[in-house]
Protein backbone atom coordinates (compact mmCIF):
# COMPACT_ATOMS: atom_id res chain seq x y z
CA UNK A 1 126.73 61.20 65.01
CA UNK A 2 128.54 63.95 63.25
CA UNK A 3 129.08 62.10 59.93
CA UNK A 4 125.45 60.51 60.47
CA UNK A 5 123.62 63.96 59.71
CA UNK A 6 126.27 64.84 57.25
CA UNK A 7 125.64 61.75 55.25
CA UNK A 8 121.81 62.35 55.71
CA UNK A 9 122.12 66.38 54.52
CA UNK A 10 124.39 65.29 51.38
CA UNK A 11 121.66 62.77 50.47
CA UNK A 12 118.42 65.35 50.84
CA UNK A 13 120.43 67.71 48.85
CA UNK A 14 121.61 65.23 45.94
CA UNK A 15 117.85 64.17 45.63
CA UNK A 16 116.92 67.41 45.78
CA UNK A 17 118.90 68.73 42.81
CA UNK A 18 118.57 65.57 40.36
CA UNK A 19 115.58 67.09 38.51
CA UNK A 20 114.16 63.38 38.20
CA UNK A 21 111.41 64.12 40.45
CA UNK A 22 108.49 64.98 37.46
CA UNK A 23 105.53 66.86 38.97
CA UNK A 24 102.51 68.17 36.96
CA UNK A 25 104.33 72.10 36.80
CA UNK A 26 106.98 70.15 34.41
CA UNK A 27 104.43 69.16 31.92
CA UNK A 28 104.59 70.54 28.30
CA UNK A 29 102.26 68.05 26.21
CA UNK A 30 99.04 65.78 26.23
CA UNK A 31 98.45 63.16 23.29
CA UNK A 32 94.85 61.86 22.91
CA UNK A 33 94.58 58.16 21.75
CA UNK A 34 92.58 58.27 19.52
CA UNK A 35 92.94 61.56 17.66
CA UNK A 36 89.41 61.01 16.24
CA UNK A 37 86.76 58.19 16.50
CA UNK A 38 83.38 57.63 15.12
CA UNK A 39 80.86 55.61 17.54
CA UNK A 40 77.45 53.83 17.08
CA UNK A 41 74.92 55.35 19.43
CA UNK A 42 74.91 54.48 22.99
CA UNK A 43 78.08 52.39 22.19
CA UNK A 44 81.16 53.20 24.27
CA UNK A 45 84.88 53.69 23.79
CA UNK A 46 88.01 54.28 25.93
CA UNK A 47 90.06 57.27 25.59
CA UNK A 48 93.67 57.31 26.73
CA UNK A 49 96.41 60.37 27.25
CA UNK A 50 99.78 60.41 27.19
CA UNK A 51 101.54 63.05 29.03
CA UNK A 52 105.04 63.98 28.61
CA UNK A 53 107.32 66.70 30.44
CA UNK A 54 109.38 69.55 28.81
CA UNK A 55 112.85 66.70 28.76
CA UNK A 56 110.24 64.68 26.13
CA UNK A 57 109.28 61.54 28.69
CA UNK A 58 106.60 60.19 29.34
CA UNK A 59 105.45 60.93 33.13
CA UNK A 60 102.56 59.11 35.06
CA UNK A 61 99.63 61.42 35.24
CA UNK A 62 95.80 61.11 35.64
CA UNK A 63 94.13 63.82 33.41
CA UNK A 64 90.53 65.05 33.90
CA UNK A 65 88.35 64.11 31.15
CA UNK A 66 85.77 66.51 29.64
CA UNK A 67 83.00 66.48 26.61
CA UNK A 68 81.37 69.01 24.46
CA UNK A 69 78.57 68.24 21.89
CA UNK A 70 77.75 64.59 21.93
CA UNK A 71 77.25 61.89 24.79
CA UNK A 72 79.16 61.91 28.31
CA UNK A 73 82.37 61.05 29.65
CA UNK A 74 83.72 59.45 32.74
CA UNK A 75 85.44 62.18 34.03
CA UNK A 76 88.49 60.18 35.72
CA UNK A 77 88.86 57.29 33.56
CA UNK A 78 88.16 58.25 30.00
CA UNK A 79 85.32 56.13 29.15
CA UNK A 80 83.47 57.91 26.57
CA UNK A 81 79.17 56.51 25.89
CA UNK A 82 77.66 57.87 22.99
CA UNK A 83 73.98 59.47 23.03
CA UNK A 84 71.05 58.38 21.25
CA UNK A 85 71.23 60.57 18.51
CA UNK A 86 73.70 61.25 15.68
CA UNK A 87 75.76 63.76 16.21
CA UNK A 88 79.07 65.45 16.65
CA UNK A 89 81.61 66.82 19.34
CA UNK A 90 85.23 66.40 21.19
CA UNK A 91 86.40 65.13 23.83
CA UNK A 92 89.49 66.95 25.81
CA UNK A 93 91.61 65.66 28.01
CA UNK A 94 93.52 68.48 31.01
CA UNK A 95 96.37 67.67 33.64
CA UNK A 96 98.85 70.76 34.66
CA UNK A 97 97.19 73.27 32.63
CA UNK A 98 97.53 71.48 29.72
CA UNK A 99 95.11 69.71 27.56
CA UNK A 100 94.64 68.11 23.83
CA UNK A 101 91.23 67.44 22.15
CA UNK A 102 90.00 64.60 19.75
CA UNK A 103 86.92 64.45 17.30
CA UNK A 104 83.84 62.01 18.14
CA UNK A 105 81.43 61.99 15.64
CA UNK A 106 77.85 59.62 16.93
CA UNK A 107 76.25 57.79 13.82
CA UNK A 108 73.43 55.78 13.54
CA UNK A 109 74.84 54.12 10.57
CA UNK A 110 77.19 51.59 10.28
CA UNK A 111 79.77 49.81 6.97
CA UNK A 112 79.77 46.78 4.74
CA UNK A 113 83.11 46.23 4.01
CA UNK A 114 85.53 43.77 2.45
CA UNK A 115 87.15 41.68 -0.54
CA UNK A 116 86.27 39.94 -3.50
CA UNK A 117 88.23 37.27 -4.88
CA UNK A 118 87.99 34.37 -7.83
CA UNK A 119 87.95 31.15 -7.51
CA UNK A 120 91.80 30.43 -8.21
CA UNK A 121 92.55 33.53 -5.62
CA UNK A 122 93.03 36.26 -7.57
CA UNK A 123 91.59 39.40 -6.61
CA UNK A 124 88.91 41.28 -8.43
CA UNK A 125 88.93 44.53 -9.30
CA UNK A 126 85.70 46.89 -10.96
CA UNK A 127 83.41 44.35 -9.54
CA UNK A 128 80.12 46.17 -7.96
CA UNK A 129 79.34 45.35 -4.52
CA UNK A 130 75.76 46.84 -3.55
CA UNK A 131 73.34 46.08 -0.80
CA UNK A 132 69.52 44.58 -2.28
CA UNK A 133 66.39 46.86 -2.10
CA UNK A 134 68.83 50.15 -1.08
CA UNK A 135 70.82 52.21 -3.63
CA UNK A 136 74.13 51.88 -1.50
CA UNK A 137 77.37 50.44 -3.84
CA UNK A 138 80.78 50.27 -4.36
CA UNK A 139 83.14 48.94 -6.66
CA UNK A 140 85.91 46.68 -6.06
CA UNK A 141 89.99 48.45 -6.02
CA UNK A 142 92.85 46.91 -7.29
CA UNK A 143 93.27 44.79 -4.44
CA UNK A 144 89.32 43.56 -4.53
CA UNK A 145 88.56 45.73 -1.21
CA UNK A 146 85.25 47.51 -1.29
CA UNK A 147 83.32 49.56 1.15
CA UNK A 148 79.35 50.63 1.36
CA UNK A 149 79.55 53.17 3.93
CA UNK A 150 76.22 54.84 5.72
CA UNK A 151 74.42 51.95 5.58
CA UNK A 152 71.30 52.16 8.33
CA UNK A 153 71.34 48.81 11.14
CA UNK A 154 69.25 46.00 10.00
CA UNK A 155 70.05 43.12 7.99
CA UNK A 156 70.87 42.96 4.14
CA UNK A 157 71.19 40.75 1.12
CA UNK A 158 74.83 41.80 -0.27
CA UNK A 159 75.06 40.82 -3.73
CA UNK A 160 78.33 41.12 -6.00
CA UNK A 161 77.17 42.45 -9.62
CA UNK A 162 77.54 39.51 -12.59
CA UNK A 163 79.41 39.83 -15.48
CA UNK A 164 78.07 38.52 -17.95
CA UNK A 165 81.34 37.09 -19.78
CA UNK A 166 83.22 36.05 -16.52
CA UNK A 167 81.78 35.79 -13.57
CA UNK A 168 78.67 34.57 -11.89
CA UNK A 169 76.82 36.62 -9.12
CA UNK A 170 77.05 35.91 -5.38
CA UNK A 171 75.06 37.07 -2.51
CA UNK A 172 75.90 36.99 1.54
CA UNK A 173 73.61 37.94 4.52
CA UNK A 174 74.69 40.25 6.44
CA UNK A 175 73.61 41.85 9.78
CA UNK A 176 74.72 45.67 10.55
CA UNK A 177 75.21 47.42 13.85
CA UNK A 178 75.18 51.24 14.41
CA UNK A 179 78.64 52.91 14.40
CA UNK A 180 80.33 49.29 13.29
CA UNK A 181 81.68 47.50 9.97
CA UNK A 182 80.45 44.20 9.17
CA UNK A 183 83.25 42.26 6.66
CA UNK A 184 81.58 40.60 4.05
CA UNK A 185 83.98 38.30 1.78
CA UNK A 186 82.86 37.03 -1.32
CA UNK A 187 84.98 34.18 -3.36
CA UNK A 188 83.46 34.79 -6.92
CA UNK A 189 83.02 31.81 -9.73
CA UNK A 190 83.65 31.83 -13.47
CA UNK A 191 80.54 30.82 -15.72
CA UNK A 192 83.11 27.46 -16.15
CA UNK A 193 84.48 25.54 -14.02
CA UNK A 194 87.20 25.27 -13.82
CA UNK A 195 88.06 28.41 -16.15
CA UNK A 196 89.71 27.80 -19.21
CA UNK A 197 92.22 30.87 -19.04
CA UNK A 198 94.61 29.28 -21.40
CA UNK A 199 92.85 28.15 -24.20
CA UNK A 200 94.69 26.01 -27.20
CA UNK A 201 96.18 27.54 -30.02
CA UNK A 202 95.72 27.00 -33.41
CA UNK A 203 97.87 26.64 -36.41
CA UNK A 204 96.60 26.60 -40.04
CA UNK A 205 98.41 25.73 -42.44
């Protein structure tokens, strides 16, 4: 019985002085994922935390969400819904005294966004992208991306510019949602078919 309790008081007082028991008075940082968002109105997103201790690891923890400025926040889970209006605000995140914040900007607005290639692959660059009836553009990178931001919901004729030695125009529909990018790929042609990019030489003698 002796050696029982003994075993019993050596085990209470190894667990007791391991230090691997991580409570909320050992935490030292809280990570917000993501650090900064932008949402279409009345859309929703999830916000997560990380929460580490002073030793750098990551210990399970349920913070208490919070939200200042623009829509509401589920207080326990992190599920942040936009408002109705534009707008902008953060959302924090607190557990042991200590708490992070992240930037959430509402829009009404949404993107147009992709790439514009030629009809052997190649991608285009200083090509003009705009959207029909508006004033919105953009020109084509080095890598044929583009992107028309602010661009109200609705739907649009997206047109790529011509040029009048190389290539011909092209136009997609496209449909856009508030606080969302809608990719819109064009595959240009050449005024020929196929292009002659290697035309013939000539000698004269």
């Amino acid at each position: 019985m002796v050696k029982f309790v003994a075993s019993c008081l050596l085990a209470v007082i190894f667990l007791s002085g391991c230090g691997d028991l991580e409570t909320s008075s050992s935490v030292s940082s809280i990570t917000i994922s993501p650090s900064s968002i932008t949402v279409g109105i009345a859309k929703s997103t999830l916000f997560s935390a990380i929460v580490k201790n002073s030793a750098g690891n990551i210990i399970s923890a349920s913070p208490t969400w919070s939200v200042s400025g623009t829509g509401s926040i589920n207080s326990s889970t992190g599920l942040f819904t936009a408002g109705s209006a534009s707008g902008e605000g953060t959302v924090t995140a607190t557990y042991g005294g200590i708490s992070d914040t992240a930037a959430v900007t509402t829009t009404i607005n949404g993107w147009v966004a992709g790439r514009v290639l030629e009809s052997l692959g190649k991608k285009v660059q200083d090509i003009k992208v705009y959207l029909i009836g508006t004033s919105l553009e953009d020109f084509t990178d080095s890598d044929g991306d583009y992107s028309i931001p602010s661009v109200p919901a609705g739907t649009y004729e997206v047109w790529t510019d011509r040029d009048s030695s190389i290539y011909r125009a092209a136009s997609k529909e496209a449909t856009v949602v508030s606080g969302e990018t809608e990719t819109v790929n064009f595959t240009i042609l050449y005024f020929t078919d196929p292009p002659d990019l290697n035309p013939p030489v000539f000698e004269f003698e």
